[in-house]
Protein backbone atom coordinates (compact mmCIF):
# COMPACT_ATOMS: atom_id res chain seq x y z
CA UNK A 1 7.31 25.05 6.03
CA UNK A 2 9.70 24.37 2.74
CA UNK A 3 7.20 22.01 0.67
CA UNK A 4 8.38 19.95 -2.09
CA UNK A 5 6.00 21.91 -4.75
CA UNK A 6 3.03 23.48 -4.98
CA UNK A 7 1.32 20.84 -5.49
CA UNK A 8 1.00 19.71 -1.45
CA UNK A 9 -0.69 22.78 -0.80
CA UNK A 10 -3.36 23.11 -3.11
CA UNK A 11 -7.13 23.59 -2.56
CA UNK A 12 -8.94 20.65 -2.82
CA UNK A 13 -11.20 22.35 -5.43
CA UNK A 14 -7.44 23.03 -7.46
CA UNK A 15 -6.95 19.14 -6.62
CA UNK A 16 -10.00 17.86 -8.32
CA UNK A 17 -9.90 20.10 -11.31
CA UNK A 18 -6.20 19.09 -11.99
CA UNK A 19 -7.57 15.30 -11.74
CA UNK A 20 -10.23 15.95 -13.90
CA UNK A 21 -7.92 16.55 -16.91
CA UNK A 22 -5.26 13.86 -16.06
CA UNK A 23 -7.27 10.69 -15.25
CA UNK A 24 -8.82 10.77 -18.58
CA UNK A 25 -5.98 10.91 -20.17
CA UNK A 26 -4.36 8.13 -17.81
CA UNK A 27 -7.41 5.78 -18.73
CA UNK A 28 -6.99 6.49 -22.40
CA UNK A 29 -3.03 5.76 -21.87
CA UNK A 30 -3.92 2.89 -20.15
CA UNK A 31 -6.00 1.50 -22.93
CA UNK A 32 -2.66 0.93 -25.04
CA UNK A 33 -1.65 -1.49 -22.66
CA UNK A 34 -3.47 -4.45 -24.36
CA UNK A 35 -3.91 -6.84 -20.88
CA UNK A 36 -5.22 -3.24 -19.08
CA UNK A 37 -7.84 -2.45 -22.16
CA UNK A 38 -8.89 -6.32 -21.77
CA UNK A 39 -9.00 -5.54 -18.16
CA UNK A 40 -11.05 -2.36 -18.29
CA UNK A 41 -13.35 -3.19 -21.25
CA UNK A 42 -14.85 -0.95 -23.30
CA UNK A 43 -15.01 2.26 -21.72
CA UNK A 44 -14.93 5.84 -22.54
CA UNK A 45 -12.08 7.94 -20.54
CA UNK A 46 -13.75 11.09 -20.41
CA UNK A 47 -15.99 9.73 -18.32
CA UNK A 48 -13.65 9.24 -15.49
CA UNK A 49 -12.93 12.36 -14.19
CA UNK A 50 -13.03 11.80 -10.30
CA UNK A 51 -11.93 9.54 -8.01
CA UNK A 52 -15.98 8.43 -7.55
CA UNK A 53 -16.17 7.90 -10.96
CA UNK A 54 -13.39 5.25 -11.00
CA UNK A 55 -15.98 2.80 -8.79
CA UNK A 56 -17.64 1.76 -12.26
CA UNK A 57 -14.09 -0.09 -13.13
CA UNK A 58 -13.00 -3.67 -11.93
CA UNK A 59 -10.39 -4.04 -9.25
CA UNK A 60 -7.01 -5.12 -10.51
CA UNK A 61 -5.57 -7.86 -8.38
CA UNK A 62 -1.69 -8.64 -8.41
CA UNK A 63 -2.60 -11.97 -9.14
CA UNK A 64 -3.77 -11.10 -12.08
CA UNK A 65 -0.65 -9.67 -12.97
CA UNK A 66 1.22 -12.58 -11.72
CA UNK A 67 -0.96 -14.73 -14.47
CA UNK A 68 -0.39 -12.67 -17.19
CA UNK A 69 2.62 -12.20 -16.98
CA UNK A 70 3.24 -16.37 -16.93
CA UNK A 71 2.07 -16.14 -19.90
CA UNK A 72 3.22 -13.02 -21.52
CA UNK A 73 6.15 -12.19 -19.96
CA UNK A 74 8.04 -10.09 -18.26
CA UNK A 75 4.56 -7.35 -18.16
CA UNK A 76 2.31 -9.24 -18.81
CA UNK A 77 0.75 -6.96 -21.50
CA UNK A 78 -0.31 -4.37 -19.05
CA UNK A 79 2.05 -2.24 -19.89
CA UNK A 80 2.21 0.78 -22.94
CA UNK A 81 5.25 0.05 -24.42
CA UNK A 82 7.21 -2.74 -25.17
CA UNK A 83 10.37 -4.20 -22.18
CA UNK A 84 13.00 -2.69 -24.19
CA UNK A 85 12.16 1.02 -23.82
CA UNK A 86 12.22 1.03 -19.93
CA UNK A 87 15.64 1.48 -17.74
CA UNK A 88 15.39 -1.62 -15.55
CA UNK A 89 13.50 -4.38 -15.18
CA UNK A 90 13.09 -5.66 -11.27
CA UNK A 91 11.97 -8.60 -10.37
CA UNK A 92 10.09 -9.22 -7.17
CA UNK A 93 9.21 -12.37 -5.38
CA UNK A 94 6.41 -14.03 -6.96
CA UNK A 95 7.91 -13.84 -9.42
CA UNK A 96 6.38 -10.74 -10.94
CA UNK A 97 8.05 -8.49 -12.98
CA UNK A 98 7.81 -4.30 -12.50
CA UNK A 99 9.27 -1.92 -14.96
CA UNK A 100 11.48 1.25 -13.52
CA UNK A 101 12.66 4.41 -15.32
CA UNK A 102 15.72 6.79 -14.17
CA UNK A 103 13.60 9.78 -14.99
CA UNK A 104 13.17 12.58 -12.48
CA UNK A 105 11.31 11.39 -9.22
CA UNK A 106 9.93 8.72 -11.42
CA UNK A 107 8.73 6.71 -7.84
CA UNK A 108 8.08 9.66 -5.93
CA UNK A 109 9.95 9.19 -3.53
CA UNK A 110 11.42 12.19 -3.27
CA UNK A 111 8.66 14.02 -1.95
CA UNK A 112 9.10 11.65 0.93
CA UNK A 113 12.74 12.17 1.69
CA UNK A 114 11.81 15.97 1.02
CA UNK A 115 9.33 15.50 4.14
CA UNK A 116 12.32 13.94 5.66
CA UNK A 117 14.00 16.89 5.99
CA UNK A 118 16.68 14.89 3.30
CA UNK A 119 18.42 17.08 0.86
CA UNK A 120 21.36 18.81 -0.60
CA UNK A 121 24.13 18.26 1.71
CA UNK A 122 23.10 14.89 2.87
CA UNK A 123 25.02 11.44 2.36
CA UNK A 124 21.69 8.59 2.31
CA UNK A 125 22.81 4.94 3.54
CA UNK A 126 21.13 3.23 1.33
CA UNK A 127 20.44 -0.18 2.99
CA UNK A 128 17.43 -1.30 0.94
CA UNK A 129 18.28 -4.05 -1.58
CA UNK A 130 19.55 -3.48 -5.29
CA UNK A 131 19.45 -7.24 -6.22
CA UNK A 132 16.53 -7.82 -8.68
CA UNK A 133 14.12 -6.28 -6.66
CA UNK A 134 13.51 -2.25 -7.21
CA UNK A 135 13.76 -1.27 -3.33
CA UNK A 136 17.25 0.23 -3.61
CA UNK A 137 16.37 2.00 -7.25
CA UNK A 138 13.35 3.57 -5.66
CA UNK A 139 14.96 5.13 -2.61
CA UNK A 140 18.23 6.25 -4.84
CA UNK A 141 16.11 8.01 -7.62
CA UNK A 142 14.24 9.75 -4.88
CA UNK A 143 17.37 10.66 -3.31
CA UNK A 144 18.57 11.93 -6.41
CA UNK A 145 15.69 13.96 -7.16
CA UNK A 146 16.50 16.05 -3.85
CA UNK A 147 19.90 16.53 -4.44
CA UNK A 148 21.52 13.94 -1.90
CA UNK A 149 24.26 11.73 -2.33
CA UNK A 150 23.67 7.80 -2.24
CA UNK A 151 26.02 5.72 -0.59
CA UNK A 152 24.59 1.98 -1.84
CA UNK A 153 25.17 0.10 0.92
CA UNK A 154 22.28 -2.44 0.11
CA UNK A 155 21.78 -5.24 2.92
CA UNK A 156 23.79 -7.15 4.99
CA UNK A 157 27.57 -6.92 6.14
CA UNK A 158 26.57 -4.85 9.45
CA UNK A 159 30.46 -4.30 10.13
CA UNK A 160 30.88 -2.68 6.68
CA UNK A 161 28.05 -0.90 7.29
CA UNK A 162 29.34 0.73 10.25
CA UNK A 163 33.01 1.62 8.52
CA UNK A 164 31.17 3.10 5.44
CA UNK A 165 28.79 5.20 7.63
CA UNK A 166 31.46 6.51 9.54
CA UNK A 167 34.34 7.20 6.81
CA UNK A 168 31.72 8.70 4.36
CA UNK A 169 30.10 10.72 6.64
CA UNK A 170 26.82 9.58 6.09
CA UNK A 171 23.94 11.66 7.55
CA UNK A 172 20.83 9.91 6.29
CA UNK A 173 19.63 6.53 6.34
CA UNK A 174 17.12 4.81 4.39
CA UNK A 175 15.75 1.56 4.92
CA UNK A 176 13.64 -1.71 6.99
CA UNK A 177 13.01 0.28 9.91
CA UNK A 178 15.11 -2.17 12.69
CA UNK A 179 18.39 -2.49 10.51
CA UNK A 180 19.36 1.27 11.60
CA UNK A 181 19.21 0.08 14.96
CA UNK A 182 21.60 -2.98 14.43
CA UNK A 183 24.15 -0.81 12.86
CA UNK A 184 23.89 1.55 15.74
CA UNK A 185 24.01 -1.35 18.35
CA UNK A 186 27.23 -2.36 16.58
CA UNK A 187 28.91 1.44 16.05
CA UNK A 188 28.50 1.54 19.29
CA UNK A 189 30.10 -1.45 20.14
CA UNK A 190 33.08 -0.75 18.05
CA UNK A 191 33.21 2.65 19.73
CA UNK A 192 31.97 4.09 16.44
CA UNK A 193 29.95 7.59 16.35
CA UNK A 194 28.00 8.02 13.38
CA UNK A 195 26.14 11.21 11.72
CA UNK A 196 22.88 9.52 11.33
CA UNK A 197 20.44 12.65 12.12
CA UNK A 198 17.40 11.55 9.76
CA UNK A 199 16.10 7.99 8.86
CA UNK A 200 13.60 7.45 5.79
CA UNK A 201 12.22 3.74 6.52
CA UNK A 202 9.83 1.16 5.15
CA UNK A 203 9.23 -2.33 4.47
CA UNK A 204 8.23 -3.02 7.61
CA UNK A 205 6.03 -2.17 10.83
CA UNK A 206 8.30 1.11 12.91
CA UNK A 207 6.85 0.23 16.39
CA UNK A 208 6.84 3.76 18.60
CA UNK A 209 9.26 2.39 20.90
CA UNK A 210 11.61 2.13 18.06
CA UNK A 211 10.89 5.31 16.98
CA UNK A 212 11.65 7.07 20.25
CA UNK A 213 14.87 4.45 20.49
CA UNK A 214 16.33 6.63 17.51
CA UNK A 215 14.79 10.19 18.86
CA UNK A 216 16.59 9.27 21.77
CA UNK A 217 19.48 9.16 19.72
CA UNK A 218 19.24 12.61 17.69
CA UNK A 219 17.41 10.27 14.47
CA UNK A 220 14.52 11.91 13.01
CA UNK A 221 12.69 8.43 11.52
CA UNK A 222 9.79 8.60 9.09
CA UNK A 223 8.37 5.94 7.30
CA UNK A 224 6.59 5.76 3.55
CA UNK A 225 3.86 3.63 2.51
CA UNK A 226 5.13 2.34 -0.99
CA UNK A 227 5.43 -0.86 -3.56
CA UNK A 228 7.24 -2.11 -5.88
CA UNK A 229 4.17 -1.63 -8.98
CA UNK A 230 3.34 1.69 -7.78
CA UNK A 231 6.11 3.58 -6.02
CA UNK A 232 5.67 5.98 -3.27
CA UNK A 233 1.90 5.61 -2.27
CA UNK A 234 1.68 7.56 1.18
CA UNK A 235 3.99 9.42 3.30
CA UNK A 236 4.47 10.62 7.37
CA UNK A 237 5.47 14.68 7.60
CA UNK A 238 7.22 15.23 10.75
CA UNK A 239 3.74 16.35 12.16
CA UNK A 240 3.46 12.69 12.13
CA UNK A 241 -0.16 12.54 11.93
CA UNK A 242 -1.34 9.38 9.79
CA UNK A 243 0.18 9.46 6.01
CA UNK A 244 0.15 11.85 3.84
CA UNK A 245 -1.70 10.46 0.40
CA UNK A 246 1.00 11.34 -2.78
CA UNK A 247 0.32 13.21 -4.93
CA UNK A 248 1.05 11.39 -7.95
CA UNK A 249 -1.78 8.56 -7.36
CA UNK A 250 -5.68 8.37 -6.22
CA UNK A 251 -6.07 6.00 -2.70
CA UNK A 252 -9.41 4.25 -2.33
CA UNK A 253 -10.52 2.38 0.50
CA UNK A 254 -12.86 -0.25 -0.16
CA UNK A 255 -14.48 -3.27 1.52
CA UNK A 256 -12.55 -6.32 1.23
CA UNK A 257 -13.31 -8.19 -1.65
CA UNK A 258 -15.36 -5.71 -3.33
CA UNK A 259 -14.72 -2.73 -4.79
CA UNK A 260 -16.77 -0.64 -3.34
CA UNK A 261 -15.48 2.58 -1.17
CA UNK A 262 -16.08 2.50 2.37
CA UNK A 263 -17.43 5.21 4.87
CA UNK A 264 -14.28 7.69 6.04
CA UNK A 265 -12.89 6.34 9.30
CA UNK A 266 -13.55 2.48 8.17
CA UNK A 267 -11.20 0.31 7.82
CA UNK A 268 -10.71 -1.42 4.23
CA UNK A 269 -8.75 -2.41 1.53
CA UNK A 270 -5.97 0.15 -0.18
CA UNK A 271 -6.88 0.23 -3.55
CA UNK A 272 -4.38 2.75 -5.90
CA UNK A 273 -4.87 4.20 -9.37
CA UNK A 274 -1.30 6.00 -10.22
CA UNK A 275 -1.00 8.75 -12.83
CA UNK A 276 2.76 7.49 -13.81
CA UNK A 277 1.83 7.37 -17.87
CA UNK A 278 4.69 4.77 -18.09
CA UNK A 279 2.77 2.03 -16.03
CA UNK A 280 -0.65 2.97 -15.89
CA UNK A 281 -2.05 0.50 -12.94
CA UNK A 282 -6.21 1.63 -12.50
CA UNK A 283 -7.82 0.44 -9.27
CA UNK A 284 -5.02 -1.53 -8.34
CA UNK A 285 -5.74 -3.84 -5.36
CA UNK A 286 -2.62 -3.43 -2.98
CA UNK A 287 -3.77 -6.23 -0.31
CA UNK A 288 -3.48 -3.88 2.44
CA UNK A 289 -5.56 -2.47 5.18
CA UNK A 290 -5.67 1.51 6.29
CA UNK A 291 -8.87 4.11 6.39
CA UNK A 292 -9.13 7.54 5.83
CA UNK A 293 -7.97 10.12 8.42
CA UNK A 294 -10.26 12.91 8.96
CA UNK A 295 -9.27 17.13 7.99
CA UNK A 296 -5.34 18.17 7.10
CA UNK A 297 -1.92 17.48 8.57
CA UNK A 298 -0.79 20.14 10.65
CA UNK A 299 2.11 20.47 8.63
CA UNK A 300 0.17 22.29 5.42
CA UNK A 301 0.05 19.65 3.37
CA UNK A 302 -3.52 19.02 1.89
CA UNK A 303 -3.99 15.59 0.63
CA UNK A 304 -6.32 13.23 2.12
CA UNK A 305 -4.60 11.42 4.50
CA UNK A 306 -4.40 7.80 5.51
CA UNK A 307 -3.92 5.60 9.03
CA UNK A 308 -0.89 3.73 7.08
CA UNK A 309 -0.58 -0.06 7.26
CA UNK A 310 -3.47 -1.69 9.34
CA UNK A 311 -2.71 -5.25 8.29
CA UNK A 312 -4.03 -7.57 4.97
CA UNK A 313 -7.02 -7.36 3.20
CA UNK A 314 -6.27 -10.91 1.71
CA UNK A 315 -8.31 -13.06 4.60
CA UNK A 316 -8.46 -16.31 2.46
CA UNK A 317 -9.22 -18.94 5.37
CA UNK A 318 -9.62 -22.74 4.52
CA UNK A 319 -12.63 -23.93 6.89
CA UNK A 320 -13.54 -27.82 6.94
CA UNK A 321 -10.97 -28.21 3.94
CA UNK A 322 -13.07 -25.28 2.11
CA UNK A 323 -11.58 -21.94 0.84
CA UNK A 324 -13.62 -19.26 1.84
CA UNK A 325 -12.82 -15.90 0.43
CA UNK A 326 -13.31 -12.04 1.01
CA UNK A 327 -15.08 -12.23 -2.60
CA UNK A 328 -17.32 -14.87 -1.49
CA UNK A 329 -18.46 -12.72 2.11
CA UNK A 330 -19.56 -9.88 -0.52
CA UNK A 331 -21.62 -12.08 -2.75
CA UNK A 332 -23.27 -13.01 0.64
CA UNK A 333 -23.92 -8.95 1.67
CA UNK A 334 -24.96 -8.22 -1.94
CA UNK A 335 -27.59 -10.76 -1.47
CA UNK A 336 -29.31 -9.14 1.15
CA UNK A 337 -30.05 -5.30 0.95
CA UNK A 338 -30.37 -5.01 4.57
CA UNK A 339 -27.31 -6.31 5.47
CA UNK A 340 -24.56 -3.72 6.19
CA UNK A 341 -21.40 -5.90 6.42
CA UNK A 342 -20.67 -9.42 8.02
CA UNK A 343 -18.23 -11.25 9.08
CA UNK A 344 -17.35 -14.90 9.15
CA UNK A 345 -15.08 -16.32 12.15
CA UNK A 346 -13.90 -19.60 12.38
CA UNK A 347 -13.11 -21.37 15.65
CA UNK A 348 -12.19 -24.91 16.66
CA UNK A 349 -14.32 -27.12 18.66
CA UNK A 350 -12.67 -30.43 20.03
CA UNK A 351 -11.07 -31.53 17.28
CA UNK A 352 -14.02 -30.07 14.43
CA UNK A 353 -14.19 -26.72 12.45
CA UNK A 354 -16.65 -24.48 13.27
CA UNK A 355 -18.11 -21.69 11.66
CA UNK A 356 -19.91 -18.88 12.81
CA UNK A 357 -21.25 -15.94 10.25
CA UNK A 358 -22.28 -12.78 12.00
CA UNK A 359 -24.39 -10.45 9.92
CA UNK A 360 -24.87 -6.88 10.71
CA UNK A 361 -28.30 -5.96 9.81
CA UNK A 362 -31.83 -4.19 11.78
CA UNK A 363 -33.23 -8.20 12.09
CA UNK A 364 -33.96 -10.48 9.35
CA UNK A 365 -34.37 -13.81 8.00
CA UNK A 366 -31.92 -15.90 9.78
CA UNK A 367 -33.14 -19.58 7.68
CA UNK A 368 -32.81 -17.05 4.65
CA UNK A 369 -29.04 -15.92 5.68
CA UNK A 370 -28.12 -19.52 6.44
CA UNK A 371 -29.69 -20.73 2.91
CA UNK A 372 -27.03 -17.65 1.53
CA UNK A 373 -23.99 -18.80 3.25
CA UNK A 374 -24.49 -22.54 1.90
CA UNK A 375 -24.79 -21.09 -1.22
CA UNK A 376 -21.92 -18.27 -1.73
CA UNK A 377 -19.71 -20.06 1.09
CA UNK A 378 -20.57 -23.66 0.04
CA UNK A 379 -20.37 -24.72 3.89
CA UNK A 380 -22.84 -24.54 6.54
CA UNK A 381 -22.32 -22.12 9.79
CA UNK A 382 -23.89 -20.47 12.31
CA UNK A 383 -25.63 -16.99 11.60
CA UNK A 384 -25.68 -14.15 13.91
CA UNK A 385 -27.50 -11.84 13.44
CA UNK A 386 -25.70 -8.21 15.47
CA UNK A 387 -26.85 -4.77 15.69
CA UNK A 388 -25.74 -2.45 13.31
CA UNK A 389 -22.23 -0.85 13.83
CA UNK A 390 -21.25 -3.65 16.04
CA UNK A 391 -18.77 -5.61 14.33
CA UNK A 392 -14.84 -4.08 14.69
CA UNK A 393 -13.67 -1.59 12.31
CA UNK A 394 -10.92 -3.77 11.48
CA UNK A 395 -11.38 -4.56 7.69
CA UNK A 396 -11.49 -8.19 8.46
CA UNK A 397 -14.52 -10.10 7.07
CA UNK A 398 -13.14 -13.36 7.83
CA UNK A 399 -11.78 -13.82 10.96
CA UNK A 400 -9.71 -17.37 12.03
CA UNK A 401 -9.87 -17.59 15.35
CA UNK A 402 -8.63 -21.61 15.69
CA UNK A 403 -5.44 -21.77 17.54
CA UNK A 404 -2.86 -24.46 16.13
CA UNK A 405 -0.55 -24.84 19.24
């Protein structure tokens, strides 16, 4: 298979050492960012020369950035160089500000439309937005960087959509993964054909009937895991096996509010540290869910590979008018050695909250466990105490279960 470089196929002993010489120098580039060194503290980069070592650094939340950057705007001092030496400046809801460049590939994303089977030839529909946000930009600069055409079509105006499709002969779409289907639905009403063999979607949950709705129709549709801070994150191959991790960043998976890596196969929080020197993000906390795939994609490419969107990591529940946190559940594991993981589910009963904390552990001190939960939760509740490897593999440690209809 035609791979977009080298670098998809290397070893993974050629993976780490090529890590080992770039994240140090990405920490110490990071460093010049004055809100990042704040961040990070005072640490030596050439210690950091694996993705295990990065555990010993605090998790960036986007909240975080959204603070800073209220007060220090539009970066909020976490980037290296000052607003006026970047290309564009997006601005996503939030409002939080991201910086773009027009450089080569400078998302990623064309490593994605590359796995697309998008290239030189092809006409892209671009139907993701161009209007503050840095959707559109992303997809066109990865477009670019495999030698496709862009037709800019951004949202809305299905009608138009269909004319432009058809009179430019456009052969590739990329966007949400249901808006491909409403300007087929109308094309077809019109008594339209259009080219449409490949389909590079995201923003949104591709359910397999959808999918096999565009197969059906000659539409190769593959979807990338990506955001706005960080760009192209994770990718399908048409062996469409889980997502290919890109190359260009280091994926964690780690227990909701904590930062600490969970077993392969568990489910857990996407945590990203991207090598792009011009907006360093370390550990950055994405609010997702996903866990680690086991082996290679059939397709050759040798990355670690990920389940792709499982959900949100941010479980914040309010529970008899209290907040209780993801944060707050780990301060209540740390507590207790013998406690693998727990979980904290809150139900209704008659018209009264009610909360119930199971805690997966070989026995213990229930009284003790309950005493822990008033203190880190600030509420009282039920403990459980279940066998270990019980609870779901679902990444959620707080569960609402109350039904409001």
């Amino acid at each position: 298979m035609n791979h977009y470089d080298d670098l998809e196929t290397r070893s993974a002993d050629e993976r780490a050492a090529a890590l080992a010489e770039a994240l140090p120098a990405q920490i110490a580039n990071a460093l010049k960012a004055p809100a990042m060194k704040a961040h990070l503290g005072d640490v030596d980069p050439a210690a950091f020369t694996s993705p295990e070592a990065l555990t010993a650094l605090p998790v960036l939340r986007k909240s975080a950035l959204v603070g800073a950057q209220a007060e220090n705007p539009p970066f909020g001092g976490f980037t290296p160089r000052p607003a006026y030496e970047y290309d564009h400046i997006f601005q996503s809801p939030g409002p939080i500000y991201e910086p773009g460049m027009t450089s080569h590939d400078w998302w990623r994303m064309g490593r994605f439309l590359h796995a697309c089977g998008i290239g030189k030839g092809d006409i892209v529909q671009n139907c993701f937005g161009y209007h503050l946000t840095p959707a559109g930009m992303i997809f066109e600069n990865g477009a670019r960087a495999v030698g496709a055409s862009v037709l800019p079509a951004g949202t809305g105006q299905t009608e138009l959509q269909v004319r432009a499709a058809k009179d430019a002969g456009a052969t590739a779409y990329a966007g949400t993964p249901d808006y491909l289907k409403v300007i087929l639905d109308r094309a077809e009403s019109l008594g339209i054909e259009l080219s449409f063999r490949r389909a590079a979607v995201g923003g949104g949950a591709l359910f397999p009937s959808l999918r096999q709705e565009y197969a059906d129709r000659g539409i190769l549709c593959l979807q990338s895991y990506a955001t706005a801070d960080l760009g192209n994150i994770a990718y399908e191959s048409e062996a469409m096996e889980g997502m290919i991790v890109d190359e260009g960043v280091i994926v964690e998976i780690v227990r909701p509010g904590t930062g600490d890596p969970v077993p392969e196969g568990e489910v857990g929080e996407v945590v990203v540290t991207t090598l792009n020197p011009d907006y360093p993000l370390i550990r950055f906390a994405t609010g997702d869910l996903s866990a680690v795939m086991p082996g290679q994609s059939p397709c050759g490419r040798t990355n670690m590979r990920i389940r792709g969107w499982l959900g949100r990591a941010d479980q914040t529940t309010k529970i008899k008018g209290m907040f209780v946190r993801p944060e707050q559940v780990a301060d209540l594991v740390a507590r207790h050695p013998e406690v693998i993981r727990a979980r904290v589910i809150a139900l209704r009963e008659g018209e009264a909250d009610v909360m119930i904390v199971q805690v997966e552990a070989e026995g213990g001190d229930v009284a003790a466990y309950e005493a822990s939960v008033r203190e880190f939760l600030k509420l009282r509740g039920k403990v459980e105490i279940v066998p270990p490897g019980s609870l779901p593999n679902d990444g959620k440690v707080i569960d609402d279960q109350r039904q409001y209809d």
